[in-house]
C-alpha atoms as a PDB file:
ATOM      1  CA  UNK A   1       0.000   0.000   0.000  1.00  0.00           C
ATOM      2  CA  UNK A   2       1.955   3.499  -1.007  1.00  0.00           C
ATOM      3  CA  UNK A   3       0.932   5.430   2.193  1.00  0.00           C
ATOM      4  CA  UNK A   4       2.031   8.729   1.014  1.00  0.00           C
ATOM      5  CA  UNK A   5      -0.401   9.117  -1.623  1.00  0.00           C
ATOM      6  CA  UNK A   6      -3.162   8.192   0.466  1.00  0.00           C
ATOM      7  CA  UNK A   7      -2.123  10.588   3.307  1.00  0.00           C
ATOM      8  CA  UNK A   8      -2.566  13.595   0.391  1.00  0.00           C
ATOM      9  CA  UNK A   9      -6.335  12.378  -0.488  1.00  0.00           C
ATOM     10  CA  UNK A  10      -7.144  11.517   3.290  1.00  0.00           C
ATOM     11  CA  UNK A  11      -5.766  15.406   4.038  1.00  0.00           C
ATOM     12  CA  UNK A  12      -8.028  16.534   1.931  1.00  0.00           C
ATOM     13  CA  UNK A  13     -10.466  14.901   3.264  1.00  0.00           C
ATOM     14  CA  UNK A  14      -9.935  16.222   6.591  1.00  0.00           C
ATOM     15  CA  UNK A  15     -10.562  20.034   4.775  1.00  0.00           C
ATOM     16  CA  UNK A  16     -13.737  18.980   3.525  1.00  0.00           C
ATOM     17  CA  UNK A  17     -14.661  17.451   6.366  1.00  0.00           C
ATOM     18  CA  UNK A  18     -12.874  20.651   8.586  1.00  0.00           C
ATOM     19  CA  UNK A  19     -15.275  23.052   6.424  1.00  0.00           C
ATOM     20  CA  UNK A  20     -18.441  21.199   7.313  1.00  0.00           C
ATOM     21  CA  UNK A  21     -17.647  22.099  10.896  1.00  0.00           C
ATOM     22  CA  UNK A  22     -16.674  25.348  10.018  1.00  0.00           C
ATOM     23  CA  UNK A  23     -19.762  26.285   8.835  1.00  0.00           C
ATOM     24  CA  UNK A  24     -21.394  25.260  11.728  1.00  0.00           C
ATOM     25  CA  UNK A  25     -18.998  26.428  14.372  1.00  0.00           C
ATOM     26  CA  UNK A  26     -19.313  29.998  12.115  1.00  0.00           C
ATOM     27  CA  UNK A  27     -23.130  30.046  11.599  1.00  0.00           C
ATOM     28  CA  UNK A  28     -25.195  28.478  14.105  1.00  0.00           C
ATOM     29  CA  UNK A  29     -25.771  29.853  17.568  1.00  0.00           C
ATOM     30  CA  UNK A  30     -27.681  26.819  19.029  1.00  0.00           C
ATOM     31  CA  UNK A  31     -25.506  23.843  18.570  1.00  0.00           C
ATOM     32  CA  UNK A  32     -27.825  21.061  19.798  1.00  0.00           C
ATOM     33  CA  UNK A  33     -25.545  19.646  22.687  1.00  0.00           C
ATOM     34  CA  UNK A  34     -26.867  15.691  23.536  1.00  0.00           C
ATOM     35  CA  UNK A  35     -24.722  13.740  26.159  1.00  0.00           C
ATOM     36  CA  UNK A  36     -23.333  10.628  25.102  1.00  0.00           C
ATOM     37  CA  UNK A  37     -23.453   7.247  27.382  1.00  0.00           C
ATOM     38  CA  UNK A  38     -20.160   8.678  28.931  1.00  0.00           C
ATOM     39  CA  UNK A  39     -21.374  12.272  29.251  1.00  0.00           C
ATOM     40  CA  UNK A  40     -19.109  13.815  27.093  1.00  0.00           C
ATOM     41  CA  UNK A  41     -21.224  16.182  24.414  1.00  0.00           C
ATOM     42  CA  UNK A  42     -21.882  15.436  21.196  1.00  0.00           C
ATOM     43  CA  UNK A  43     -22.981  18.252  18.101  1.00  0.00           C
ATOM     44  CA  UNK A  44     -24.270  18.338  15.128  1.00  0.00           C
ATOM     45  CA  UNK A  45     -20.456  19.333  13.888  1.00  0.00           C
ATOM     46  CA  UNK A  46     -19.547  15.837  15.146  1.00  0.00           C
ATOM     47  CA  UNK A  47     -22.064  14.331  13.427  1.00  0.00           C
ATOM     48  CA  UNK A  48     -21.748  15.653   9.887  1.00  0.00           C
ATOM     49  CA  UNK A  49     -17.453  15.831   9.737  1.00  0.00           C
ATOM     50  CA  UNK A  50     -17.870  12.275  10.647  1.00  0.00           C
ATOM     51  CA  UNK A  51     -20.535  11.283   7.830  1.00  0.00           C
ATOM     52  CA  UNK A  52     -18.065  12.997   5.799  1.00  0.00           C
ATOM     53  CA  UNK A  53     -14.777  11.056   6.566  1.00  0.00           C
ATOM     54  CA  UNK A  54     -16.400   7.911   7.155  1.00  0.00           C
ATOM     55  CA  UNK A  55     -17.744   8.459   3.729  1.00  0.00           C
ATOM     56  CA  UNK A  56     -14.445   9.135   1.784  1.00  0.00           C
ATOM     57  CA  UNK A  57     -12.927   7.027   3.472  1.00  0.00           C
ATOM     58  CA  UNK A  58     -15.197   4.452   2.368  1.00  0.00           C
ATOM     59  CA  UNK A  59     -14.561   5.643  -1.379  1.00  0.00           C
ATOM     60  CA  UNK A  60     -10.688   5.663  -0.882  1.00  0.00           C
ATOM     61  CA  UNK A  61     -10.484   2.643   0.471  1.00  0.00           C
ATOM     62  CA  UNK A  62     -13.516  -0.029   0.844  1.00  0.00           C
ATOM     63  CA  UNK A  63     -11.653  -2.962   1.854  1.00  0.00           C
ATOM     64  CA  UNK A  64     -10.599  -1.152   5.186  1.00  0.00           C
ATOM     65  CA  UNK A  65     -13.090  -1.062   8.064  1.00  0.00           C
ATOM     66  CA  UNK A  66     -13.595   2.080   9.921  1.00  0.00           C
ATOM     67  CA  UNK A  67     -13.352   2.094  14.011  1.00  0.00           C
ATOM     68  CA  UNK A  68     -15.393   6.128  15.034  1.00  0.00           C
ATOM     69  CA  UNK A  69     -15.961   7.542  17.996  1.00  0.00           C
ATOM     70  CA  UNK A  70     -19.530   8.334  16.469  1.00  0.00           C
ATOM     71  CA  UNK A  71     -20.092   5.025  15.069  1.00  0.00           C
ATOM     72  CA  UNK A  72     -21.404   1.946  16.332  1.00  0.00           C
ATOM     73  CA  UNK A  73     -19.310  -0.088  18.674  1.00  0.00           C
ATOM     74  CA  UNK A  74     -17.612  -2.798  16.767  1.00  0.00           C
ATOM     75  CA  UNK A  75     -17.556  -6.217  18.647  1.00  0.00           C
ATOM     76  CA  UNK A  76     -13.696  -7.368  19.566  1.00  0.00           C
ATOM     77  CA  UNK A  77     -14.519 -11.164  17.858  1.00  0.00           C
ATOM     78  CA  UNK A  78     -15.216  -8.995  14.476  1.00  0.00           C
ATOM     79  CA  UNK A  79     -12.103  -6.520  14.892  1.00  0.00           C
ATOM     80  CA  UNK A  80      -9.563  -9.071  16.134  1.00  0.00           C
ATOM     81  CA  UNK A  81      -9.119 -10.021  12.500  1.00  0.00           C
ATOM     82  CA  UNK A  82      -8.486  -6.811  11.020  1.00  0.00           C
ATOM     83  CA  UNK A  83      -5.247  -6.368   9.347  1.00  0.00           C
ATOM     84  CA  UNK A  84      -5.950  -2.472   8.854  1.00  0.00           C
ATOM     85  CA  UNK A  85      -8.385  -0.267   9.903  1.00  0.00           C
ATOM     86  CA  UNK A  86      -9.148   3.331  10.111  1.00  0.00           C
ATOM     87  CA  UNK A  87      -9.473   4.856  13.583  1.00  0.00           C
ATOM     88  CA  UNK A  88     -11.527   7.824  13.031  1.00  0.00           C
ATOM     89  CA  UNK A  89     -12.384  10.768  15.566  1.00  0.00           C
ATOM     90  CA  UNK A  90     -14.711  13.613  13.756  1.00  0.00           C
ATOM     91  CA  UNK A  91     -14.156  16.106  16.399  1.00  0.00           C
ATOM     92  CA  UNK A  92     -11.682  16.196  18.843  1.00  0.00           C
ATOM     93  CA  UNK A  93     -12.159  18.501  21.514  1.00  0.00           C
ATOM     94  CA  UNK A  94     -15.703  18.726  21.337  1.00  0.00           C
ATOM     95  CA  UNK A  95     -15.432  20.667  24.502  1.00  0.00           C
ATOM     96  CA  UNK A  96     -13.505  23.002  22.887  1.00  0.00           C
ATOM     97  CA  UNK A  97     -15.811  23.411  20.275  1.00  0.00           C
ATOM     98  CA  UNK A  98     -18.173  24.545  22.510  1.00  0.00           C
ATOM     99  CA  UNK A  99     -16.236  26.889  23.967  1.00  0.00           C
ATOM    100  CA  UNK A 100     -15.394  28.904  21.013  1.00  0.00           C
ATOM    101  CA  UNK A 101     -11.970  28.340  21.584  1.00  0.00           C
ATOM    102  CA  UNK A 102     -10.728  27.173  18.627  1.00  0.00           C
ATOM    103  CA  UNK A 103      -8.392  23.966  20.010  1.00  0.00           C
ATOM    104  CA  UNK A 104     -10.249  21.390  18.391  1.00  0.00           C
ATOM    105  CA  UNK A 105      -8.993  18.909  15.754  1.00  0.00           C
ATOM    106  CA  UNK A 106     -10.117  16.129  13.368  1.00  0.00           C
ATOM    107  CA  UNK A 107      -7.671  13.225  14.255  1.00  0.00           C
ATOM    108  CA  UNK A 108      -7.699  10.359  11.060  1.00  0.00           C
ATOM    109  CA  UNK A 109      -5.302   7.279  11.437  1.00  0.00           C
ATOM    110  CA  UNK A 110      -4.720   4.218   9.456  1.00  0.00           C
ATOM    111  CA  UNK A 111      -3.479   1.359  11.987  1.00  0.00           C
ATOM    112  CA  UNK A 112      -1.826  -2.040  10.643  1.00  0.00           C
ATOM    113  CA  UNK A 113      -1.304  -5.066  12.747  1.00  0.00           C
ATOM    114  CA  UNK A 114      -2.205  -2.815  15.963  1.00  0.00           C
ATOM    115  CA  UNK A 115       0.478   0.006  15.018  1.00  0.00           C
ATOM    116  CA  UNK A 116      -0.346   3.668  13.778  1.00  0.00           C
ATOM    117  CA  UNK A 117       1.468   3.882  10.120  1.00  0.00           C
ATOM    118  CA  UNK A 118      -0.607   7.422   8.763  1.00  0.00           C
ATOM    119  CA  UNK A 119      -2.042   9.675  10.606  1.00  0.00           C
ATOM    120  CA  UNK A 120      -3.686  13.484  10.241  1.00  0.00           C
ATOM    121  CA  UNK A 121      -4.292  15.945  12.390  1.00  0.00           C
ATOM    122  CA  UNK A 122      -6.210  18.794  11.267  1.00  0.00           C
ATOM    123  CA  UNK A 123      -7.242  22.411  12.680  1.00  0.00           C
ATOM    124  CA  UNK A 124     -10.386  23.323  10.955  1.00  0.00           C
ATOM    125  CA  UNK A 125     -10.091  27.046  12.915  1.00  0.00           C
ATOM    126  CA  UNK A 126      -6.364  27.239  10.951  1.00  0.00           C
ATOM    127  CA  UNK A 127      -6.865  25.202   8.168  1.00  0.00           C
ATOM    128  CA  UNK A 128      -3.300  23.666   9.160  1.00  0.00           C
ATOM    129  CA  UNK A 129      -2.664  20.102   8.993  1.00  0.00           C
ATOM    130  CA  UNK A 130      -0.052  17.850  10.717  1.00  0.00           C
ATOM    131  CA  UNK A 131       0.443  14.307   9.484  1.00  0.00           C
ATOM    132  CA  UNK A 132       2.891  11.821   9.142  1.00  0.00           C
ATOM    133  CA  UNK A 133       3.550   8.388   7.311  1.00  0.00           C
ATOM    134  CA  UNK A 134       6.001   5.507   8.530  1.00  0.00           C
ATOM    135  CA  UNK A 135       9.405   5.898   7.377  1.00  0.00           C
ATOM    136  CA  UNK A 136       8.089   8.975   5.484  1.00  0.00           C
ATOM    137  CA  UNK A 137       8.847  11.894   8.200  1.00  0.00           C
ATOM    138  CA  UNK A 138       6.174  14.015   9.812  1.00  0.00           C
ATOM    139  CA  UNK A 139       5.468  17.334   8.206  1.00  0.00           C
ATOM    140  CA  UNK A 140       2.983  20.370   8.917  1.00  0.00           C
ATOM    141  CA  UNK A 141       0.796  21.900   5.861  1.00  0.00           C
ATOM    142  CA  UNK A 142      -1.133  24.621   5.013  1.00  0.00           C
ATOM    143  CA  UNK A 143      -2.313  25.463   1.529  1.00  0.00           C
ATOM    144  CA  UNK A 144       0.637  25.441  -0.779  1.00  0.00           C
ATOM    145  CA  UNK A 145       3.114  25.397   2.203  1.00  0.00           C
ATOM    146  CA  UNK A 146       4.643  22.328   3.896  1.00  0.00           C
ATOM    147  CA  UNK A 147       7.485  22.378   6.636  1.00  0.00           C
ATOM    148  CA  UNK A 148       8.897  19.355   8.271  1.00  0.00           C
ATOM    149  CA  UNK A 149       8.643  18.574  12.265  1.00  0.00           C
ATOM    150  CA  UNK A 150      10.935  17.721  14.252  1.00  0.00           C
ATOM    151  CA  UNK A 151      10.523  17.223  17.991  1.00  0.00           C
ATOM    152  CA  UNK A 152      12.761  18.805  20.623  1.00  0.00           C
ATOM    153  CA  UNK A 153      15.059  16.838  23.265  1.00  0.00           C
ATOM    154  CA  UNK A 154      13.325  15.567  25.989  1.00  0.00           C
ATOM    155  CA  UNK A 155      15.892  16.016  29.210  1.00  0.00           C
ATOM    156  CA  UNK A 156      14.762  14.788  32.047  1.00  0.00           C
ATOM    157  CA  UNK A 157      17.566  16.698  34.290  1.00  0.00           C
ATOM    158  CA  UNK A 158      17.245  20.079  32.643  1.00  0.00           C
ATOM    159  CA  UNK A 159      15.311  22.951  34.081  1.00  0.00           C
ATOM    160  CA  UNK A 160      12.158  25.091  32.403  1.00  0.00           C
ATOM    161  CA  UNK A 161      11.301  21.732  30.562  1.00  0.00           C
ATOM    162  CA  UNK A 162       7.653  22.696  29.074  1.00  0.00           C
ATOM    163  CA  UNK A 163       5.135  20.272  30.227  1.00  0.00           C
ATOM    164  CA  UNK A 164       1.769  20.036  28.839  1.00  0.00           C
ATOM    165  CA  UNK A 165      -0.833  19.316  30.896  1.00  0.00           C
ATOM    166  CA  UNK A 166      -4.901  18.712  30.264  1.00  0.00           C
ATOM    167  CA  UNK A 167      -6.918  21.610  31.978  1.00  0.00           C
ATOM    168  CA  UNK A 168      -9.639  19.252  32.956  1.00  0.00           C
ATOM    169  CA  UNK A 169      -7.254  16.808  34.128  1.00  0.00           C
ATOM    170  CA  UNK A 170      -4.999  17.419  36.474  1.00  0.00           C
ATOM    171  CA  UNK A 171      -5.149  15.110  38.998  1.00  0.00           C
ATOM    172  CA  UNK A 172      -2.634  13.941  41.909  1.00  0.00           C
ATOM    173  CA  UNK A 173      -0.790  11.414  39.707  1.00  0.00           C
ATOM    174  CA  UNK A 174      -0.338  13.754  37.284  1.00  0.00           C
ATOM    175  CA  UNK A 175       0.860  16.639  39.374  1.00  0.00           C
ATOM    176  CA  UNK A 176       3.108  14.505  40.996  1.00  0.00           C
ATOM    177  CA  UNK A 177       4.601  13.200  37.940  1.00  0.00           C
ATOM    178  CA  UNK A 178       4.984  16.972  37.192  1.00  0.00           C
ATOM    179  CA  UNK A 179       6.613  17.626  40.280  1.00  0.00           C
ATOM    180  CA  UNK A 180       9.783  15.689  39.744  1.00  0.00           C
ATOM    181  CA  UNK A 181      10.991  18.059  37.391  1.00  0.00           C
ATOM    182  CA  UNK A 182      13.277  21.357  38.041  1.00  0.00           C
ATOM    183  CA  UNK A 183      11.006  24.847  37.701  1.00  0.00           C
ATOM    184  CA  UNK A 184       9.098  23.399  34.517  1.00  0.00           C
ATOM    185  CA  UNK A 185       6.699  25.287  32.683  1.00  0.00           C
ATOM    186  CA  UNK A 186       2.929  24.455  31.893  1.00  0.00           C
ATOM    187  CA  UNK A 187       1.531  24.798  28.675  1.00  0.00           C
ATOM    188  CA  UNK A 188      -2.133  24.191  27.794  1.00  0.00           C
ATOM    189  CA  UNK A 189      -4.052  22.964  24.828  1.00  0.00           C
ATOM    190  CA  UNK A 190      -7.328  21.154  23.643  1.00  0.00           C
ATOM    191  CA  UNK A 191      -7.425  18.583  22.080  1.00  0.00           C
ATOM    192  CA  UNK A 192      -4.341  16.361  20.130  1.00  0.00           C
ATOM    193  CA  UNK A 193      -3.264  19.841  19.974  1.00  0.00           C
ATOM    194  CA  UNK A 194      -1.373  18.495  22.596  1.00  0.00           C
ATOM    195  CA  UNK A 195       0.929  16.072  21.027  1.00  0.00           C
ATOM    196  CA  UNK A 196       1.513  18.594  18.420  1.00  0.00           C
ATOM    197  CA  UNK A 197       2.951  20.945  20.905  1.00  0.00           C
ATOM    198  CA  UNK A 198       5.580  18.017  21.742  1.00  0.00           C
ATOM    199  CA  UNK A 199       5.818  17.449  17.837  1.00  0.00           C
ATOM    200  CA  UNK A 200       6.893  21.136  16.897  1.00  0.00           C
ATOM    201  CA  UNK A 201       9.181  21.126  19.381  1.00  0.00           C
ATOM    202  CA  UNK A 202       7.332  23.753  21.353  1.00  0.00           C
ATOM    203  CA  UNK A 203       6.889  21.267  24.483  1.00  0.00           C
ATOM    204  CA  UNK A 204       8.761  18.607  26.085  1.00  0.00           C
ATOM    205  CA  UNK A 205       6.884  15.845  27.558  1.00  0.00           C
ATOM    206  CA  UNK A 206       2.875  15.038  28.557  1.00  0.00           C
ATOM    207  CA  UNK A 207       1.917  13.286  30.907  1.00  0.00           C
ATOM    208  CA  UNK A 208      -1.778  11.647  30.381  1.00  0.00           C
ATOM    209  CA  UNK A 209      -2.592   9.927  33.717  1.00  0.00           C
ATOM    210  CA  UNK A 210      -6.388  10.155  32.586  1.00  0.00           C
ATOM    211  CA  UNK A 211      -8.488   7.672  30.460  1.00  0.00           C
ATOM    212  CA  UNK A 212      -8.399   8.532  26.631  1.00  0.00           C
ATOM    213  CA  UNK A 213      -9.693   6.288  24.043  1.00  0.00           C
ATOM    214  CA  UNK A 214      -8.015   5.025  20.550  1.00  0.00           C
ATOM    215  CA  UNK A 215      -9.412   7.691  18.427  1.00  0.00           C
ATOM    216  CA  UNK A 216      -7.568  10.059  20.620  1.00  0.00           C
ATOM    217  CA  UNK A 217      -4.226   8.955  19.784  1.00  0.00           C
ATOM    218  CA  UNK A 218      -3.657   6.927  17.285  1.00  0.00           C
ATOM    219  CA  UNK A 219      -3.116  10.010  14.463  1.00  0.00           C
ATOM    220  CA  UNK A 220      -1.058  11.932  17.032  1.00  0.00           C
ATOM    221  CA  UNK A 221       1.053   9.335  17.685  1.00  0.00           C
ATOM    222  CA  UNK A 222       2.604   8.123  14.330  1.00  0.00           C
ATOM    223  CA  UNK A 223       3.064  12.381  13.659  1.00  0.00           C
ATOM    224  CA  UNK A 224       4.756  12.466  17.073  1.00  0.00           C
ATOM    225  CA  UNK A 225       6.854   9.411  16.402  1.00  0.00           C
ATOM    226  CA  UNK A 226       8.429  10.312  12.985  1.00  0.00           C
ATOM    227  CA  UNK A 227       9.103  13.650  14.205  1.00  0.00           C
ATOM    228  CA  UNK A 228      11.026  11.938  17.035  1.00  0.00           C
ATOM    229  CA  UNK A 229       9.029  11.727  19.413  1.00  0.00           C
ATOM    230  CA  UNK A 230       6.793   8.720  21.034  1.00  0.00           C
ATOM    231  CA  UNK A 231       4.108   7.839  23.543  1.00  0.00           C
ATOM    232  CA  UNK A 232       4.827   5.083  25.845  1.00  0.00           C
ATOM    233  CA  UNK A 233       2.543   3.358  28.447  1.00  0.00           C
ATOM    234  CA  UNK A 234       2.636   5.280  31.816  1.00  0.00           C
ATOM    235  CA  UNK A 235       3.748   1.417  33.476  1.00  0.00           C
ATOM    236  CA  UNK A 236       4.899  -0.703  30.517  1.00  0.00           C
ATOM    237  CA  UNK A 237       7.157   2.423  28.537  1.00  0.00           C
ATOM    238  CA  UNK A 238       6.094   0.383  25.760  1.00  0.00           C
ATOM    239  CA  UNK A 239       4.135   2.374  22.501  1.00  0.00           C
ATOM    240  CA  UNK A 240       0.648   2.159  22.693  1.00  0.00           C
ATOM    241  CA  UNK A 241      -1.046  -0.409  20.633  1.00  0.00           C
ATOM    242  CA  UNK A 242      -4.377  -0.206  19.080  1.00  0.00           C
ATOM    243  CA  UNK A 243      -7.782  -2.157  18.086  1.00  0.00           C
ATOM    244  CA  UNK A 244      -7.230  -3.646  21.386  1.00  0.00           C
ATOM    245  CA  UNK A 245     -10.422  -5.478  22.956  1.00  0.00           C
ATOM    246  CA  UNK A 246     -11.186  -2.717  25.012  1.00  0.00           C
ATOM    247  CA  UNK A 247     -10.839   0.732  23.302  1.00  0.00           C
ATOM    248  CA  UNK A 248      -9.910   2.604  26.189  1.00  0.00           C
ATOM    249  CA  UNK A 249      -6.299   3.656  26.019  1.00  0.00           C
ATOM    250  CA  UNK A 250      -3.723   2.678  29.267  1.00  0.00           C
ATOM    251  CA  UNK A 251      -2.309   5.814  31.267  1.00  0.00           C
ATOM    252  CA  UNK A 252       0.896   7.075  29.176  1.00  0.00           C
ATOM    253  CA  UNK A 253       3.187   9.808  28.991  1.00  0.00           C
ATOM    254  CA  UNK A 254       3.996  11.436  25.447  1.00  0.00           C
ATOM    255  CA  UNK A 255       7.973  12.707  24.863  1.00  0.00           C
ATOM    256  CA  UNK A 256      10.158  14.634  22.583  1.00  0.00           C
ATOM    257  CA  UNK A 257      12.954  13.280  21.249  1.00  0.00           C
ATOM    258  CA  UNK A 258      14.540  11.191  24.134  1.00  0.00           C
ATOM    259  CA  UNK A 259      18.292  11.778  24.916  1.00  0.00           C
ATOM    260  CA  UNK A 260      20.077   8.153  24.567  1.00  0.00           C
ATOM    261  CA  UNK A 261      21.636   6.511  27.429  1.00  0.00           C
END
């Protein structure tokens, strides 16, 4: 499978499905918040960007199953004999979205054999996308412009490190996880704007000590990876593996590029 070409068409896919929420985030003043089974909200912009990639991605590739937040659960004895499959969140930072903020993201990944090997990240506010193929480098775009990423060194002993940290959830394990380092310096984002932070090299290291699902992470974490970074299971400091039985993602910590022993 030539994963570079598809990355292109799945970008644009993100746009068109970016402008659909757009218009809505724009236009409407009564967004129609529901509450999902877990209580997290769920809009109409969720609804249609996911119609919309689930669609195309449908046309790009119909042999690969999709895995959505806003789709139907998939049983494990079905998904345990995928060899690829899309994992597919519309609307990242549906929060976010609500608050006018702007620091929400359309996260698309393509996972083989339980490994993340394309992913995209876009900004529908921006219209900038981050994405990155295996082997292929990590790169940011934006219209006619595209810049490489590379992550910054992740020092564990140096001081002012930036750390990024969830504003809804920072809890005692992850404060004290925070607290280990010298006079670091906390930087906030929504959604897998997070990661990208730690992918620009504008941020050091995240700690997630909070449940996350798949959907969340798998398109951050092949961009993070090829631009030198990873994210490792908080107990394991393995890299998180995906279309798991349960979608729920272990505790983990995302890094820049790690200094070698």
């Amino acid at each position: 499978m030539e994963l570079r070409p598809l990355a292109k068409k799945v970008i644009r896919l993100a746009l068109e499905a970016g402008a659909a929420i757009l218009e809505i985030y724009q236009n409407e003043e009564d967004w129609q918040v529901e509450k999902k089974d877990d209580h997290s909200p769920l809009t109409r912009a969720d609804r249609r960007s996911n119609e919309i990639i689930c669609a195309g991605l449908q046309r790009l590739t119909p042999d690969i199953p999709i895995i959505s937040e806003e789709n139907r659960t998939i049983p494990y004895e079905e998904r345990q004999h995928y060899t690829y499959c899309w994992l597919v969140d519309p609307l990242d930072g549906t929060k976010e979205f609500i608050k006018r903020n702007g620091e929400f993201t359309i996260n698309i990944a393509l996972v083989h054999e339980g490994k993340p090997v394309l992913g995209v990240v876009h900004i529908p506010v921006s219209e900038g996308t981050f994405w990155g193929v295996k082997g292929e480098g990590a790169h940011w775009t934006h219209g006619d412009r595209e810049e490489p990423l590379r992550a910054d060194v992740f020092d564990p002993g140096s001081s002012h490190l930036k750390v990024v940290a969830s504003r809804s959830h920072l809890n005692a394990e992850t404060e004290a996880f925070i607290a280990q380092f010298n006079e670091p310096v906390m930087v906030s984002r929504g959604s897998a704007l997070k990661f990208m932070l730690l992918a620009e090299g504008e941020a050091h290291v995240y700690p997630r000590l909070a449940p996350t699902m798949e959907w969340d992470t798998a398109a951050a974490q092949i961009v993070l990876e090829e631009a030198g970074g990873s994210i490792l299971e908080a107990e394991s400091l393995q890299p998180l593996v995906y279309n798991k039985p349960d979608l729920l993602n272990p505790f983990f910590i995302a890094y820049g590029k790690k200094l070698k022993k």
